[in-house]
N, C-alpha and C. Protein backbone atom coordinates (compact mmCIF):
# COMPACT_ATOMS: atom_id res chain seq x y z
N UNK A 1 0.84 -1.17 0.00
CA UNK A 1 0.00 0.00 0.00
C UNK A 1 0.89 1.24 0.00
N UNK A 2 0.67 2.31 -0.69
CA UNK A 2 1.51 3.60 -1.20
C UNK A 2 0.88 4.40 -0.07
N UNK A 3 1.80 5.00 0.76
CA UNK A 3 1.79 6.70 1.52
C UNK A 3 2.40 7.23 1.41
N UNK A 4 2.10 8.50 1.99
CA UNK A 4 2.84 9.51 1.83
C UNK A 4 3.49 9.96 3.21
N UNK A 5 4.72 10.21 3.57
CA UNK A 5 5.30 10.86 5.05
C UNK A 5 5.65 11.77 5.08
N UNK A 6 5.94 12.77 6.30
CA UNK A 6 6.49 13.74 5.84
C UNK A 6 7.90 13.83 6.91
N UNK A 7 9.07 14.05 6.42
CA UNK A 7 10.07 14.35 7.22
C UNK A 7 11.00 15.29 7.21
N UNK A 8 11.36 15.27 8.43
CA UNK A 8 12.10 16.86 8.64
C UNK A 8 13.60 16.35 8.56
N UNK A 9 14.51 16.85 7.86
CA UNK A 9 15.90 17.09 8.23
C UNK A 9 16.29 18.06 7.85
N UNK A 10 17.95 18.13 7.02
CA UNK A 10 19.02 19.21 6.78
C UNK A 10 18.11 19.96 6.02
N UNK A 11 17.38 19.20 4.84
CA UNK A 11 16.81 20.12 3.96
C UNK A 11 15.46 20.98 4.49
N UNK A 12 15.03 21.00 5.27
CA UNK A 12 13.68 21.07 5.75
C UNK A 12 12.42 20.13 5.76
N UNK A 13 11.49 20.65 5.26
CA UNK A 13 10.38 19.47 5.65
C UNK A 13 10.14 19.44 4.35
N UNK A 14 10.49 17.83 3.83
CA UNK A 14 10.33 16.57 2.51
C UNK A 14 8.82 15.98 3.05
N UNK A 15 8.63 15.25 1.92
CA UNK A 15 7.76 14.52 1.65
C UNK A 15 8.09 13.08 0.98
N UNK A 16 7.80 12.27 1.93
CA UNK A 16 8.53 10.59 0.80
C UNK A 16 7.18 10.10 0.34
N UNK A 17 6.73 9.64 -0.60
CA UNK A 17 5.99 9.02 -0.77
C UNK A 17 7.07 7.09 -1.05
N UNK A 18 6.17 6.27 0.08
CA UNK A 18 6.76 4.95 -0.63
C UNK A 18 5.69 4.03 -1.19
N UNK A 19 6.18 3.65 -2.08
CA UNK A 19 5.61 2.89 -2.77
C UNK A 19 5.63 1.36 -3.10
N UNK A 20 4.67 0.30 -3.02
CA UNK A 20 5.54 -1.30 -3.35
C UNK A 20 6.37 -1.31 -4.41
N UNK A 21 7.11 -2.68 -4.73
CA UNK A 21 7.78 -2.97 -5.83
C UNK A 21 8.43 -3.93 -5.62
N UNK A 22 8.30 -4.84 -6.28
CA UNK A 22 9.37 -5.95 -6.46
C UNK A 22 10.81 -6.03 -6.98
N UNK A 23 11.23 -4.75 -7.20
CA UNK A 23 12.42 -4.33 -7.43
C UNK A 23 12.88 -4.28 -6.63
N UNK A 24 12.47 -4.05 -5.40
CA UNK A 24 13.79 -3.28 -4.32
C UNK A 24 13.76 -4.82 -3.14
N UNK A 25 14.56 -4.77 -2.47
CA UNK A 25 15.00 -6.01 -1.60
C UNK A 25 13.86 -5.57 -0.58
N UNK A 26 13.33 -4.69 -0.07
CA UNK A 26 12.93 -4.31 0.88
C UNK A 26 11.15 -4.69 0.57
N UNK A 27 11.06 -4.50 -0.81
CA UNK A 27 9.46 -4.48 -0.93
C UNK A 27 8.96 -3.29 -1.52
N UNK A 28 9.53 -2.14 -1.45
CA UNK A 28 9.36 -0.87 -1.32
C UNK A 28 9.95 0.48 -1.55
N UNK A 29 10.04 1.07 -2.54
CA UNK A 29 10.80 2.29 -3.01
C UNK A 29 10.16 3.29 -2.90
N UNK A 30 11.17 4.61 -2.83
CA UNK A 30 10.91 5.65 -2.17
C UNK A 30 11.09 6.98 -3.61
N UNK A 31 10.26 7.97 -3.44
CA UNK A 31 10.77 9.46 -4.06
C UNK A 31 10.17 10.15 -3.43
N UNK A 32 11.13 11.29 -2.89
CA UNK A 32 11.05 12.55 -1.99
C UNK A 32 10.36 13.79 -2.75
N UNK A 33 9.52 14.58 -2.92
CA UNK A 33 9.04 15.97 -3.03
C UNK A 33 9.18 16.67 -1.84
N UNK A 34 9.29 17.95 -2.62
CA UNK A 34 9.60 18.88 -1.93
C UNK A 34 8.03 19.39 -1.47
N UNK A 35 7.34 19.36 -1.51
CA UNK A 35 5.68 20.22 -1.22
C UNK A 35 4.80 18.78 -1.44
N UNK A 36 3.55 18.73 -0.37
CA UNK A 36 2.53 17.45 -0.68
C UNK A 36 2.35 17.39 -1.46
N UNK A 37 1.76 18.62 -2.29
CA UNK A 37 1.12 19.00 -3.58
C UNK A 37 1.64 18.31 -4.50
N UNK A 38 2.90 18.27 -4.65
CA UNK A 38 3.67 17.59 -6.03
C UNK A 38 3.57 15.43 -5.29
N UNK A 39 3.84 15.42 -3.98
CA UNK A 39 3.26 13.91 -3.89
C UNK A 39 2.21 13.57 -4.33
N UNK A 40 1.30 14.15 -4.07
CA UNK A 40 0.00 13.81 -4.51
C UNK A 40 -0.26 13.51 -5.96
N UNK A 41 0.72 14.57 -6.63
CA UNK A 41 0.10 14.59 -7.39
C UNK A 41 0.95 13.64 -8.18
N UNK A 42 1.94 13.24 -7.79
CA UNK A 42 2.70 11.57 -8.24
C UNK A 42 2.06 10.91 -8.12
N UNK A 43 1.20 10.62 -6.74
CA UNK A 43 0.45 9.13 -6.44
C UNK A 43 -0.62 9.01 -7.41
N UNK A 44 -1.29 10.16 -7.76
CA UNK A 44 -2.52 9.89 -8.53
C UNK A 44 -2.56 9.56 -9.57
N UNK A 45 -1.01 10.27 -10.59
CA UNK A 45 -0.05 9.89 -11.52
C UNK A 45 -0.33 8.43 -11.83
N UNK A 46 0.38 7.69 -10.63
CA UNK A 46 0.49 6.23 -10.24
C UNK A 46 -0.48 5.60 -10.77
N UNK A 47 -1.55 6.08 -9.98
CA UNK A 47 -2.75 5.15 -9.99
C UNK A 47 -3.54 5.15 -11.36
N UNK A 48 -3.27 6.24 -12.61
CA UNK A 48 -3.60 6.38 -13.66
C UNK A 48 -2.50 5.45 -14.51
N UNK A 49 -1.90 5.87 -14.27
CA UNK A 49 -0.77 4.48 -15.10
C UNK A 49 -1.05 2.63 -14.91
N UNK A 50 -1.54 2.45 -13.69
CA UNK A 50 -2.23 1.19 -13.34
C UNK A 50 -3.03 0.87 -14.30
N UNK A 51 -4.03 1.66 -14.43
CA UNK A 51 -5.44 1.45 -14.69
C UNK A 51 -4.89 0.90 -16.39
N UNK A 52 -5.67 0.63 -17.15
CA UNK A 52 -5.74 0.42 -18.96
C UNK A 52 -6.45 1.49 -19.02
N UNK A 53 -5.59 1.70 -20.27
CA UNK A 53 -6.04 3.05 -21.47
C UNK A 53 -7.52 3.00 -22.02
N UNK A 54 -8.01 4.17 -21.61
CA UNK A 54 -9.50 3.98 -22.35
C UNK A 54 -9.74 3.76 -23.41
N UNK A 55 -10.68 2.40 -23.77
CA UNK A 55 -10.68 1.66 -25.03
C UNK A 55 -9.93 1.14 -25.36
N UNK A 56 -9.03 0.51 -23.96
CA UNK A 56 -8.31 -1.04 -24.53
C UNK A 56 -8.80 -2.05 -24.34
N UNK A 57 -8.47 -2.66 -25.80
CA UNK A 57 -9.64 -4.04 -25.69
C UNK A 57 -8.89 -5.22 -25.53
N UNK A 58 -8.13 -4.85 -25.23
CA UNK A 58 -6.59 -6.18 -24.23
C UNK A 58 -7.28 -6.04 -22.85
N UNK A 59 -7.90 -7.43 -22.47
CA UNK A 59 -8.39 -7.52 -21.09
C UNK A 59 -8.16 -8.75 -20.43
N UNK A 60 -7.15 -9.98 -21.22
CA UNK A 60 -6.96 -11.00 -21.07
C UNK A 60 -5.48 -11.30 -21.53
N UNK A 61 -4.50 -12.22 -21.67
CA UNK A 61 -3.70 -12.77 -22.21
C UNK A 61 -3.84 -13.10 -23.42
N UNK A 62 -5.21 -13.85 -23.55
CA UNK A 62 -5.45 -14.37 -24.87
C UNK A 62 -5.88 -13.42 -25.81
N UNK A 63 -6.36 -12.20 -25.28
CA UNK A 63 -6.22 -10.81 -26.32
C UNK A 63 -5.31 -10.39 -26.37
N UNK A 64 -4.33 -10.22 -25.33
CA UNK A 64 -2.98 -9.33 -25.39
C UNK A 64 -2.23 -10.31 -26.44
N UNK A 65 -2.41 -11.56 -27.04
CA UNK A 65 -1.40 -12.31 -27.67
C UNK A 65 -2.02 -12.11 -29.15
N UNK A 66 -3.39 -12.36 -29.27
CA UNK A 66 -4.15 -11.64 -30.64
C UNK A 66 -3.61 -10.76 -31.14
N UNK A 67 -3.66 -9.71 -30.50
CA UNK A 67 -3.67 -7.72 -30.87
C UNK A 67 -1.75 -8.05 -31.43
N UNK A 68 -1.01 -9.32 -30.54
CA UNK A 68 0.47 -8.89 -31.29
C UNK A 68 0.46 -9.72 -32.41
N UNK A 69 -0.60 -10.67 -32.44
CA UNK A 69 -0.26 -11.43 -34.18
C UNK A 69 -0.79 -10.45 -35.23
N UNK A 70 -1.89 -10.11 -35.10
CA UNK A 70 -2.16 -8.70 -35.65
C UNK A 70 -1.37 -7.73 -36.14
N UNK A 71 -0.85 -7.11 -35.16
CA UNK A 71 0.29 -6.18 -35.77
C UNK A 71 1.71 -6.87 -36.38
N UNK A 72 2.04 -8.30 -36.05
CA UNK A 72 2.55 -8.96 -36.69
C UNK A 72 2.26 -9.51 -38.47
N UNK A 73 1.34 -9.53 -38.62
CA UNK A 73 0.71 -9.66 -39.51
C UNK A 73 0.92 -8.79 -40.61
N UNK A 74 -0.15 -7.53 -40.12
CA UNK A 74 -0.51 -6.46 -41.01
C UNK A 74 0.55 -4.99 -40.82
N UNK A 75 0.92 -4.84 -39.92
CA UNK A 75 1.93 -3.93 -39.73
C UNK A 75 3.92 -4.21 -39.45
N UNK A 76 4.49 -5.22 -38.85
CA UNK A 76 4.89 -5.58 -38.71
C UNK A 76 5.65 -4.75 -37.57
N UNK A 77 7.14 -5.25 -36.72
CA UNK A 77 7.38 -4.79 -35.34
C UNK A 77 8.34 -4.05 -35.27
N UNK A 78 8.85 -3.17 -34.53
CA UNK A 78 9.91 -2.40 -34.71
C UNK A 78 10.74 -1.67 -35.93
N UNK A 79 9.30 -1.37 -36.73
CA UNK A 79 9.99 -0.85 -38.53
C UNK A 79 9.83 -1.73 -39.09
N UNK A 80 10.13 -3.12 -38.63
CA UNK A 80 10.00 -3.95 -39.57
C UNK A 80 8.70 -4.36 -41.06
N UNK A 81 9.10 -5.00 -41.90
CA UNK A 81 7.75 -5.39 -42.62
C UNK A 81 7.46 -6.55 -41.78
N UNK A 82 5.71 -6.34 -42.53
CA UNK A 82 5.11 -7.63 -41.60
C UNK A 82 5.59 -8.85 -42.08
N UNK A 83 5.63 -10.10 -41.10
CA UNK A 83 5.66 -11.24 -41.00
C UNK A 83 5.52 -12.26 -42.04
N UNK A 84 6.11 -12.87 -42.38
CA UNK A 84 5.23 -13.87 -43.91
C UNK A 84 4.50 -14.75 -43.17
N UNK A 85 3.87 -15.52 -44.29
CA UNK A 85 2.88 -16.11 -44.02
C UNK A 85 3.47 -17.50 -43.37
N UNK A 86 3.98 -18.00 -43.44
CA UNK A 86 5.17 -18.82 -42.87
C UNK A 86 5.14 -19.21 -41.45
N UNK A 87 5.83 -17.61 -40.90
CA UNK A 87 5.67 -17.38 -39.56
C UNK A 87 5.01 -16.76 -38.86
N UNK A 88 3.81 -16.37 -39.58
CA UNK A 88 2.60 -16.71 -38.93
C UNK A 88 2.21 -17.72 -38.34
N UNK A 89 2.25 -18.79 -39.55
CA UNK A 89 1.91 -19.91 -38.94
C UNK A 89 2.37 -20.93 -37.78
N UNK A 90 4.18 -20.66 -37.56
CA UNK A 90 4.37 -20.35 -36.87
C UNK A 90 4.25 -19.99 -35.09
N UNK A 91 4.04 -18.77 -35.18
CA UNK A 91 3.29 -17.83 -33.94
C UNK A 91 2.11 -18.32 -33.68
N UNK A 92 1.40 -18.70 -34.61
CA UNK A 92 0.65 -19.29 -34.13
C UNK A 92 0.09 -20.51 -33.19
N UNK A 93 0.88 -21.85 -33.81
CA UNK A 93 1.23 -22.86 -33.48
C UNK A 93 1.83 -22.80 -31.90
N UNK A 94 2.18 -21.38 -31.44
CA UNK A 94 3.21 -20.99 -29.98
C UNK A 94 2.68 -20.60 -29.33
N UNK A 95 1.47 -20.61 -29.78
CA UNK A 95 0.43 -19.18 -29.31
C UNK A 95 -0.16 -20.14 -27.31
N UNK A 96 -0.38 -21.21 -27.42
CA UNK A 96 -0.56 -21.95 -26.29
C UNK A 96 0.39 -21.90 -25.44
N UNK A 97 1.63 -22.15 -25.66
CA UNK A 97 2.79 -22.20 -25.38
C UNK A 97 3.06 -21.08 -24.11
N UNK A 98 3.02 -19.94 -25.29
CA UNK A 98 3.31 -18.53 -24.55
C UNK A 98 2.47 -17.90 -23.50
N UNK A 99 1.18 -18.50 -24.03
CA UNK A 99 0.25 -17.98 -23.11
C UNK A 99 0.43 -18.69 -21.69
N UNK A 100 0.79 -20.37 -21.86
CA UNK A 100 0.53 -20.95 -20.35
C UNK A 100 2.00 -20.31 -19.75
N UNK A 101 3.13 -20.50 -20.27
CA UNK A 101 4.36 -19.76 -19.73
C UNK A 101 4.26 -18.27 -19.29
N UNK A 102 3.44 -17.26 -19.97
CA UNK A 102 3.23 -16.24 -19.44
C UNK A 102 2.17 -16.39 -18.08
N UNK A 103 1.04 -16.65 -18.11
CA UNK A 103 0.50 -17.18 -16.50
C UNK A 103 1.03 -17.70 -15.50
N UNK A 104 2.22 -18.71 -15.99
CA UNK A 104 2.87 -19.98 -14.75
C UNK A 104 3.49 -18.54 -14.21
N UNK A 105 3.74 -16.96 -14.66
CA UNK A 105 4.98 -16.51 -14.11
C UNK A 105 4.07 -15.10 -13.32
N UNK A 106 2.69 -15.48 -13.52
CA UNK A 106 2.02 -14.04 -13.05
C UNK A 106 0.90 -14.20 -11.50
């Protein structure tokens, strides 16, 4: 769960907001503001970045793996041209694969 503290030292009176994360050994990482105002207005930041983009229709794995054969397909990835038909078939054939390996890890 994310709060906000406020503490006094050399610099005067900070503001930490900490936050979870599985990055840090502890559980939990920290960024200091100088005024609540600007914490706050990180945390809420936060909590908009959580959420999905309005009108995303990725609400599953098995859509999030669709929407990339798709752009695999018809657009192709990083500049690239799209995909042949080949390896499509392919990606496809993996498509089980990736999906149960992506769950075993979430």
């Amino acid at each position: 769960m994310a709060d906000i503290r406020t503490t006094t030292g050399s610099k005067g009176t900070t503001y930490q907001f900490r936050y979870p994360t599985t990055a840090a050994e502890t559980g939990y990482a920290y960024k200091t503001f100088a005024t609540r105002k600007e914490a706050l207005a990180f945390r809420e930041n936060s909590r908009a970045r959580l959420r999905p983009a309005p009108g995303s229709d990725i609400r599953t794995v098995a859509d999030g793996l669709q929407k990339w054969l798709d752009v695999c397909e018809k657009e192709g990835r990083d500049g690239r041209d799209p995909v042949t038909a080949y390896t499509l078939k392919h990606y496809e054939a993996g498509l089980p694969l990736i999906g149960a390996c992506f769950l075993a890890f979430v």
